[in-house]
Protein backbone atom coordinates (compact mmCIF):
# COMPACT_ATOMS: atom_id res chain seq x y z
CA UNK A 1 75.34 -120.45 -55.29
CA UNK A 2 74.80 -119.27 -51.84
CA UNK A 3 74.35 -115.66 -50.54
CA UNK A 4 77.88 -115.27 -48.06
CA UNK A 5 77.56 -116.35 -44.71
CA UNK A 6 80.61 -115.81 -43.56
CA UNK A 7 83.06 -112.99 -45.05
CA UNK A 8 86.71 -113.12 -44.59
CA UNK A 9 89.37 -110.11 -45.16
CA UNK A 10 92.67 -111.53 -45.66
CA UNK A 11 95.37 -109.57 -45.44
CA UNK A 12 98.88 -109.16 -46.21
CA UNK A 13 101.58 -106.59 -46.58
CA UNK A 14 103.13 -107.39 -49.81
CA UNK A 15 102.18 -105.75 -53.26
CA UNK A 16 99.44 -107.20 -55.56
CA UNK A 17 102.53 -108.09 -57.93
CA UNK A 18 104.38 -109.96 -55.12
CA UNK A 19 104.96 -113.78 -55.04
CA UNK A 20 101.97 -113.97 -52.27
CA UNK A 21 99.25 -111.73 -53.42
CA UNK A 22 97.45 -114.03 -56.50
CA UNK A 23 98.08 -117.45 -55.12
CA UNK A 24 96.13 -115.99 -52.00
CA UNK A 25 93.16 -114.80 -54.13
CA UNK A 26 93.42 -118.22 -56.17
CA UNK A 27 93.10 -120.10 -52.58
CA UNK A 28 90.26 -117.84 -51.48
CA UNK A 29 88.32 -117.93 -54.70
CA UNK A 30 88.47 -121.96 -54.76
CA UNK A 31 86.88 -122.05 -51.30
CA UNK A 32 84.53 -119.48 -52.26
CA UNK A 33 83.51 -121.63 -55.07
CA UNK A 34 83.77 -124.97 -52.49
CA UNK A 35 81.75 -123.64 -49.89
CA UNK A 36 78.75 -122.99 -52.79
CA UNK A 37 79.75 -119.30 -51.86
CA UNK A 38 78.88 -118.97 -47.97
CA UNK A 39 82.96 -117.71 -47.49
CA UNK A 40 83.48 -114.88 -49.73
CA UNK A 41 86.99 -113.25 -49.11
CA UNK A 42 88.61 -109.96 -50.37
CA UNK A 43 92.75 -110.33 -50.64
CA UNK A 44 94.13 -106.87 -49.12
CA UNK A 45 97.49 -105.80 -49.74
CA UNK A 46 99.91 -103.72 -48.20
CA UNK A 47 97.81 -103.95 -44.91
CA UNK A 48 95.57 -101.10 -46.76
CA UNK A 49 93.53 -99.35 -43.08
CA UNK A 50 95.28 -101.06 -40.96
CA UNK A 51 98.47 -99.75 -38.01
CA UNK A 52 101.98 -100.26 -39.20
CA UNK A 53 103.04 -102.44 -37.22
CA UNK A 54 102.57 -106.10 -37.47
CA UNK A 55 102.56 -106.54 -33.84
CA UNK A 56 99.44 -104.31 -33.43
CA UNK A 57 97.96 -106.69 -36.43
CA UNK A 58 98.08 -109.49 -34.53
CA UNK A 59 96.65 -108.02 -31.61
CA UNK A 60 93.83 -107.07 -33.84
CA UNK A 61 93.79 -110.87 -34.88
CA UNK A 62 93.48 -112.12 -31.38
CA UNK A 63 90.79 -110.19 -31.03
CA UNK A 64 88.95 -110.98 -33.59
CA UNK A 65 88.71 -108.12 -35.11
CA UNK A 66 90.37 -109.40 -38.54
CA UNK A 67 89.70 -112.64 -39.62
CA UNK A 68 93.15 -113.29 -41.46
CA UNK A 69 96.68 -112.51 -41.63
CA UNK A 70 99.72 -113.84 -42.96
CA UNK A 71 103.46 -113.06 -41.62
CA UNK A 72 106.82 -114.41 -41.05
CA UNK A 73 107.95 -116.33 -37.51
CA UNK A 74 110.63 -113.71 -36.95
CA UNK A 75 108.14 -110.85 -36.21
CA UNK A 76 105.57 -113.54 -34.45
CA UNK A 77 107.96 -113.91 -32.16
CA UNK A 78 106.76 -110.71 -30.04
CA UNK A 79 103.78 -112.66 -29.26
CA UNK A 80 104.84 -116.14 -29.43
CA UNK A 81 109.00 -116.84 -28.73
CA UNK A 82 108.92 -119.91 -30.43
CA UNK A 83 108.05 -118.93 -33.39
CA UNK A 84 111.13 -117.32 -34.31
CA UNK A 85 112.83 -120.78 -34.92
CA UNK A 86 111.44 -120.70 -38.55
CA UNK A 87 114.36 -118.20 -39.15
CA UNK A 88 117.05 -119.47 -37.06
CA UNK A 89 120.38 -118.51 -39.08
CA UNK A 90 122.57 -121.32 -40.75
CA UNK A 91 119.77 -123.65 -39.92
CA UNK A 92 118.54 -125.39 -42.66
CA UNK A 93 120.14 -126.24 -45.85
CA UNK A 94 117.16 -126.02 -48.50
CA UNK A 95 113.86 -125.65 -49.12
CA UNK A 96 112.91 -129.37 -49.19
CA UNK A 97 114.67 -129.74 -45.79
CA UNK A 98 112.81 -126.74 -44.50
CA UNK A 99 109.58 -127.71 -45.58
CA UNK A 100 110.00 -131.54 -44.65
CA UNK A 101 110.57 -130.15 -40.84
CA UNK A 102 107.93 -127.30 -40.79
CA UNK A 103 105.31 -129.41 -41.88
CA UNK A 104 106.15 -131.67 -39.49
CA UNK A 105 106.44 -131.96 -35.90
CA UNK A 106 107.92 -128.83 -35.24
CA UNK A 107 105.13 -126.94 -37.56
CA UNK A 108 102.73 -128.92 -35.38
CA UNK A 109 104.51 -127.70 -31.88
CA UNK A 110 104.34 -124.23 -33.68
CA UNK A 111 100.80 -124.14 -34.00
CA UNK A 112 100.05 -125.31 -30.71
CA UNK A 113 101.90 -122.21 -29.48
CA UNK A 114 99.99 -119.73 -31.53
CA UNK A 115 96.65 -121.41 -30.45
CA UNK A 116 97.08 -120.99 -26.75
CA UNK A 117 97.05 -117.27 -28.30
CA UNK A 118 94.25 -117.04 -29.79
CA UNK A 119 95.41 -117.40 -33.21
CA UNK A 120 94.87 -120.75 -35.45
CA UNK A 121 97.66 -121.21 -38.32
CA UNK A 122 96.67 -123.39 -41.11
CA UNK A 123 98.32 -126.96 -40.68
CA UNK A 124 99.39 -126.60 -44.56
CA UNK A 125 99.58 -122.88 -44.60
CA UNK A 126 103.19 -122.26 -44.32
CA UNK A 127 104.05 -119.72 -47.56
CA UNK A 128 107.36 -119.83 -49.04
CA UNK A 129 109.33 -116.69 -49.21
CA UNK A 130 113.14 -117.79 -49.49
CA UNK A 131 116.41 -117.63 -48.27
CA UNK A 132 117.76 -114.34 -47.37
CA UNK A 133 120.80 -112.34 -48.93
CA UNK A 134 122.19 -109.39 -48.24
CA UNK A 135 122.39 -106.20 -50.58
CA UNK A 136 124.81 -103.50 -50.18
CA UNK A 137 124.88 -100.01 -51.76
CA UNK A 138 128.58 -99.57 -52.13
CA UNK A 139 131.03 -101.93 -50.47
CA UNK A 140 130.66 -105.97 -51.38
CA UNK A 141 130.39 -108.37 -48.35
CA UNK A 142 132.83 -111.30 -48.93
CA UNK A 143 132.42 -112.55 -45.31
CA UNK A 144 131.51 -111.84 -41.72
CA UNK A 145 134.01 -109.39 -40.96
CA UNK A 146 132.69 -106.89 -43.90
CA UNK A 147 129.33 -106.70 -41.89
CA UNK A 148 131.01 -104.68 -39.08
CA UNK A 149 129.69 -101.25 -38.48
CA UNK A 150 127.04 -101.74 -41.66
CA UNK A 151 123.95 -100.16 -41.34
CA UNK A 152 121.26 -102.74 -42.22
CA UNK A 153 117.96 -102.99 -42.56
CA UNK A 154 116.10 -105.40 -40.83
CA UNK A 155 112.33 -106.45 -40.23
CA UNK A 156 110.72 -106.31 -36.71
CA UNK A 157 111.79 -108.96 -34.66
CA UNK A 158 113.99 -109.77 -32.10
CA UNK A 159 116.38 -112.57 -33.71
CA UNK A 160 116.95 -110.30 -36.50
CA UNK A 161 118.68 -107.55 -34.72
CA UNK A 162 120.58 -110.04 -32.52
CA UNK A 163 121.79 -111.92 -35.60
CA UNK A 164 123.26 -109.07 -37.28
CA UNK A 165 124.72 -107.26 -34.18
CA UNK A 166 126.13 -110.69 -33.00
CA UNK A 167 127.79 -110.11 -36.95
CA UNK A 168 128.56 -106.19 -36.03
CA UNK A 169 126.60 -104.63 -37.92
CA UNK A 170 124.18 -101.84 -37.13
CA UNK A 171 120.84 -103.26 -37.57
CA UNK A 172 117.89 -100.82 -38.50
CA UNK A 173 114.59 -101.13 -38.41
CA UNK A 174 113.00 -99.77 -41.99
CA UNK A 175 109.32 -100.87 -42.92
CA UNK A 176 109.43 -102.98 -46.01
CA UNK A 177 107.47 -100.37 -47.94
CA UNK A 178 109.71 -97.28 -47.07
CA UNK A 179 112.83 -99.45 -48.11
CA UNK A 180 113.30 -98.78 -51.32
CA UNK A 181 113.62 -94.59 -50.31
CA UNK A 182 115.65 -95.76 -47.09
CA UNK A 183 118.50 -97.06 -49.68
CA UNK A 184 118.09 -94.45 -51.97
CA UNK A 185 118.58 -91.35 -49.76
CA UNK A 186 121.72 -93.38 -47.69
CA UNK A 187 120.00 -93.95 -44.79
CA UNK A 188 121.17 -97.29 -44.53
CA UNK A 189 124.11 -99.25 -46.25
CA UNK A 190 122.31 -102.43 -46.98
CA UNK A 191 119.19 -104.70 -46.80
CA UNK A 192 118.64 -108.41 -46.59
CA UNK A 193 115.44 -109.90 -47.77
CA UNK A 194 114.99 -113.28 -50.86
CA UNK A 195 116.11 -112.33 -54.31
CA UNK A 196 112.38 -112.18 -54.81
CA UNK A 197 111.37 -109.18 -53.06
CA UNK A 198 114.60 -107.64 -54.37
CA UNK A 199 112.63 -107.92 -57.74
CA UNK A 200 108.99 -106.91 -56.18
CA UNK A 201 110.24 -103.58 -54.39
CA UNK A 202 112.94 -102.62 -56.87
CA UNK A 203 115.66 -102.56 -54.37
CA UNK A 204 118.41 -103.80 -57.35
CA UNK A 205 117.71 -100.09 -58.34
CA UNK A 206 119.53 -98.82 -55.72
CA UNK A 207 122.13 -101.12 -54.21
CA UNK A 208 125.09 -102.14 -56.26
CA UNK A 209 126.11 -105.70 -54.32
CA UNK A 210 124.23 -108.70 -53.33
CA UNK A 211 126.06 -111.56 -51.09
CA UNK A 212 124.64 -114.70 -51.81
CA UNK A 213 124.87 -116.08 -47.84
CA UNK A 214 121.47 -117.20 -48.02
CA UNK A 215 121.18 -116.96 -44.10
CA UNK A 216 117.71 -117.24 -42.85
CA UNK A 217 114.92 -118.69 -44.40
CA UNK A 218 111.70 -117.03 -44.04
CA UNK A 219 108.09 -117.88 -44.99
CA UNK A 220 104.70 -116.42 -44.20
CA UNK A 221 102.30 -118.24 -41.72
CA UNK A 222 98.49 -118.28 -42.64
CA UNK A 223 96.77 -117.22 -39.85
CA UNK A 224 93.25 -116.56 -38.63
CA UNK A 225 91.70 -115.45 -35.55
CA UNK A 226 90.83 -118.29 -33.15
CA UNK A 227 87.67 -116.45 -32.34
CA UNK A 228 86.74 -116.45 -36.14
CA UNK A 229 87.47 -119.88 -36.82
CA UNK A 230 86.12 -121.95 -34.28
CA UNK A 231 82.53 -119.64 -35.33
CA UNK A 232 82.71 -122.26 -38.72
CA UNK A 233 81.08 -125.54 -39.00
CA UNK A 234 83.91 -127.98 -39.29
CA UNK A 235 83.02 -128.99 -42.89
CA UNK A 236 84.10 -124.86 -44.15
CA UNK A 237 87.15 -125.61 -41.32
CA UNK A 238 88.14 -128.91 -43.57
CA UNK A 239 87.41 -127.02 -47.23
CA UNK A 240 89.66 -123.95 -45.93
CA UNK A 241 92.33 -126.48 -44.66
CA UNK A 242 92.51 -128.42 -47.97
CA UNK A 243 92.18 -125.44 -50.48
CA UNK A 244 95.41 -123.98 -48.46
CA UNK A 245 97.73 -127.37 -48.68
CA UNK A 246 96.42 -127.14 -52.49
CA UNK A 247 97.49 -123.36 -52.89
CA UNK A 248 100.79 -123.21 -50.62
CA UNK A 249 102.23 -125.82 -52.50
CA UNK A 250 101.39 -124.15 -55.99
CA UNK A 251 102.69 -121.14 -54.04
CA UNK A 252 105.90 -122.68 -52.54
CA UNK A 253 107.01 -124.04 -56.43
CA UNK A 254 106.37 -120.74 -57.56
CA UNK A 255 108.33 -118.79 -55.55
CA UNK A 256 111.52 -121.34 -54.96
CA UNK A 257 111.82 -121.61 -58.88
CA UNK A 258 111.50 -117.88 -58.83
CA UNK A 259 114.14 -117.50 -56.59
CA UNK A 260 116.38 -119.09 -57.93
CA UNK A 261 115.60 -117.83 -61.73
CA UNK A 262 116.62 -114.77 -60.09
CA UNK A 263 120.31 -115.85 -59.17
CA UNK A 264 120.59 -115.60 -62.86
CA UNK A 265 119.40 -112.08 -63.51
CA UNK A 266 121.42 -110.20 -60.49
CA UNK A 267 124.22 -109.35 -63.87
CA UNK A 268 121.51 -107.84 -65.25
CA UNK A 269 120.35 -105.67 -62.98
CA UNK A 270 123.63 -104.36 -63.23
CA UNK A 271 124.64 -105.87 -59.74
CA UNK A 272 127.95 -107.85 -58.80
CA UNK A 273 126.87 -111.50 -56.80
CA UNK A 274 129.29 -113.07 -54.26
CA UNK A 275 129.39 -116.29 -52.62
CA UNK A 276 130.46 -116.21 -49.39
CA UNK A 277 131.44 -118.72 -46.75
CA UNK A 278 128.67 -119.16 -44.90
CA UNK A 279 130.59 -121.87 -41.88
CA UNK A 280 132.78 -118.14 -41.15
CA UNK A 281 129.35 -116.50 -40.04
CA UNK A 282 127.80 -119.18 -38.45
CA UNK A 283 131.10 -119.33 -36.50
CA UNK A 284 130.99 -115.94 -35.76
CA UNK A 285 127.45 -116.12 -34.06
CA UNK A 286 128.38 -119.20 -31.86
CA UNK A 287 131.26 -117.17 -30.06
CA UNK A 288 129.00 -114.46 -29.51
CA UNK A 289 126.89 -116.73 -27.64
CA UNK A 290 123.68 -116.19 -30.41
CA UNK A 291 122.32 -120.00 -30.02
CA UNK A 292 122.92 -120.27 -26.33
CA UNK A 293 120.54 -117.37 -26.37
CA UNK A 294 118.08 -118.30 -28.71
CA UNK A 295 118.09 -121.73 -27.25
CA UNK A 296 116.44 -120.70 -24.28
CA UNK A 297 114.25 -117.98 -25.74
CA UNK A 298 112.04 -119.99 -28.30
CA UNK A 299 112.46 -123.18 -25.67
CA UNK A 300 113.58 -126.34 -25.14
CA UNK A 301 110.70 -128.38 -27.03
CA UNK A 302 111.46 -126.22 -29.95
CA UNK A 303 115.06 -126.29 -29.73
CA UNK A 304 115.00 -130.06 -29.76
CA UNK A 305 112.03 -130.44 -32.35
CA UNK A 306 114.72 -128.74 -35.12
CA UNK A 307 117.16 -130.80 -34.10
CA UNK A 308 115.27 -133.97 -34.83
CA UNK A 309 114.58 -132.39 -38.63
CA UNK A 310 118.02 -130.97 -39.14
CA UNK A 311 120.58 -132.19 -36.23
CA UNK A 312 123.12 -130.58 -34.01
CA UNK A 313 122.49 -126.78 -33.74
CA UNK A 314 125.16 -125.50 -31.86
């Protein structure tokens, strides 16, 4: 085994529990191992020494001053509009359609966009997180018209707080970590995130509803500085590439089954589930103009790439 040559910090803002952290070490241990060790990588979590915003990570990506990140399209979007497609609401149907069009030629567009950046994302790298539901600490939400005037936490990101005030709500920006404290003390009325980091950050401990609308999907995009990556020979470039396909798609299995494992434990975390009509929101954001708006903001190539995978948008 080789002395390191090259050392890569991946990072990531989840817990070392989450539905990320160990499939990330597994990936970076098997290229360790493929590479005769010249990578060695250390897994970070919860962005340990580095700002709090994600925006100011990437930055610090572009630069080259990190070697890897991972994060969802929705907050990308600050740097690169297009990449906030990946969340578009009422988009896709399930995971196997999202996956069969993000690995496709609309991933492909995607990472185009992020290289003229600086940033290369993994052609396979693509992590699953889930569909999104909404969580309530008092009131249930039985369709779009219980969302007005709720106080809701959202991520960064542009189409996040659009979505939800196109809905009427009050959308808040919380970081994921001071969530669980942000529900607790009533600053805000509800959250939305997968059933899975419901489970990783406790959040069923302090809300009492969870609407099963399922309304964006979200993922995590492996990502490494440009600068970084073209400084390896091609033959580490082709290990990293094909350890990552290997990894996401243990990683995507994992956390889909989990999810949806989950759907049958909401009872016992002493939360009421309802299903909701998810045409009624969707219907909702097209009179408020959402898709006309989002149309031109992550582009026309975009725009029309989904609509090859999925068909008519809007």
């Amino acid at each position: 085994m080789n002395a390191p040559r090259w050392r890569v910090r991946q990072y990531h803002y989840l817990s070392e529990n989450s539905h990320v952290h160990p499939f990330l070490v597994d990936l970076w241990n098997e290229v360790h191992e493929a590479t005769g060790g010249r990578v060695a990588a250390t897994v970070i979590a919860k962005n340990q020494g580095l700002p709090g915003a994600h925006l100011d990570i990437v930055d610090l990506l572009i630069a080259g001053e990190i070697e890897c990140y991972v994060l969802m399209g929705g907050i990308l979007g600050g740097r690169v509009p297009a990449l906030e497609i990946q969340g578009l609401p009422f988009a896709f149907r399930d995971h196997t359609q999202v996956h069969r069009v993000l690995d496709g030629p609309l991933g492909a567009y995607l990472q185009g966009e992020l290289r003229a950046k600086g940033i290369h994302a993994l052609r396979h790298g693509l992590l699953e997180n889930g569909f999104r539901h909404i969580s309530t600490t008092d009131r249930p939400v039985t369709g779009a018209a219980d969302l007005e005037g709720l106080r809701i936490r959202i991520p960064e990101g542009r189409m996040f707080a659009d979505a939800f005030a196109s809905l009427g709500a009050v959308p808040v920006e919380v970081n994921v970590l001071k969530l669980h404290d942000a529900l607790k003390n009533r600053e805000i009325d509800a959250q939305e995130n997968p059933l899975a980091i419901t489970e990783a950050l406790k959040l069923h401990e302090v809300t009492r509803h969870v609407a099963l609308t399922g309304h964006m999907w979200s993922g995590f995009n492996m990502m490494a500085s440009l600068k970084f990556w073209n400084a390896l020979p091609e033959d580490v470039r082709q290990t990293i590439e094909a350890v990552t396909r290997k990894h996401v798609a243990r990683q995507r299995a994992h956390t889909d089954a989990l999810n949806r494992a989950l759907e049958g434990r909401i009872a016992a975390w002493g939360m009421q589930a309802t299903q909701v009509d998810r045409a009624g929101f969707r219907d909702r954001l097209r009179e408020a103009g959402f898709y006309r708006r989002w149309r031109d903001i992550t582009g026309a190539t975009a725009w029309k790439l989904l609509g090859d995978g999925i068909g008519p948008i809007d």
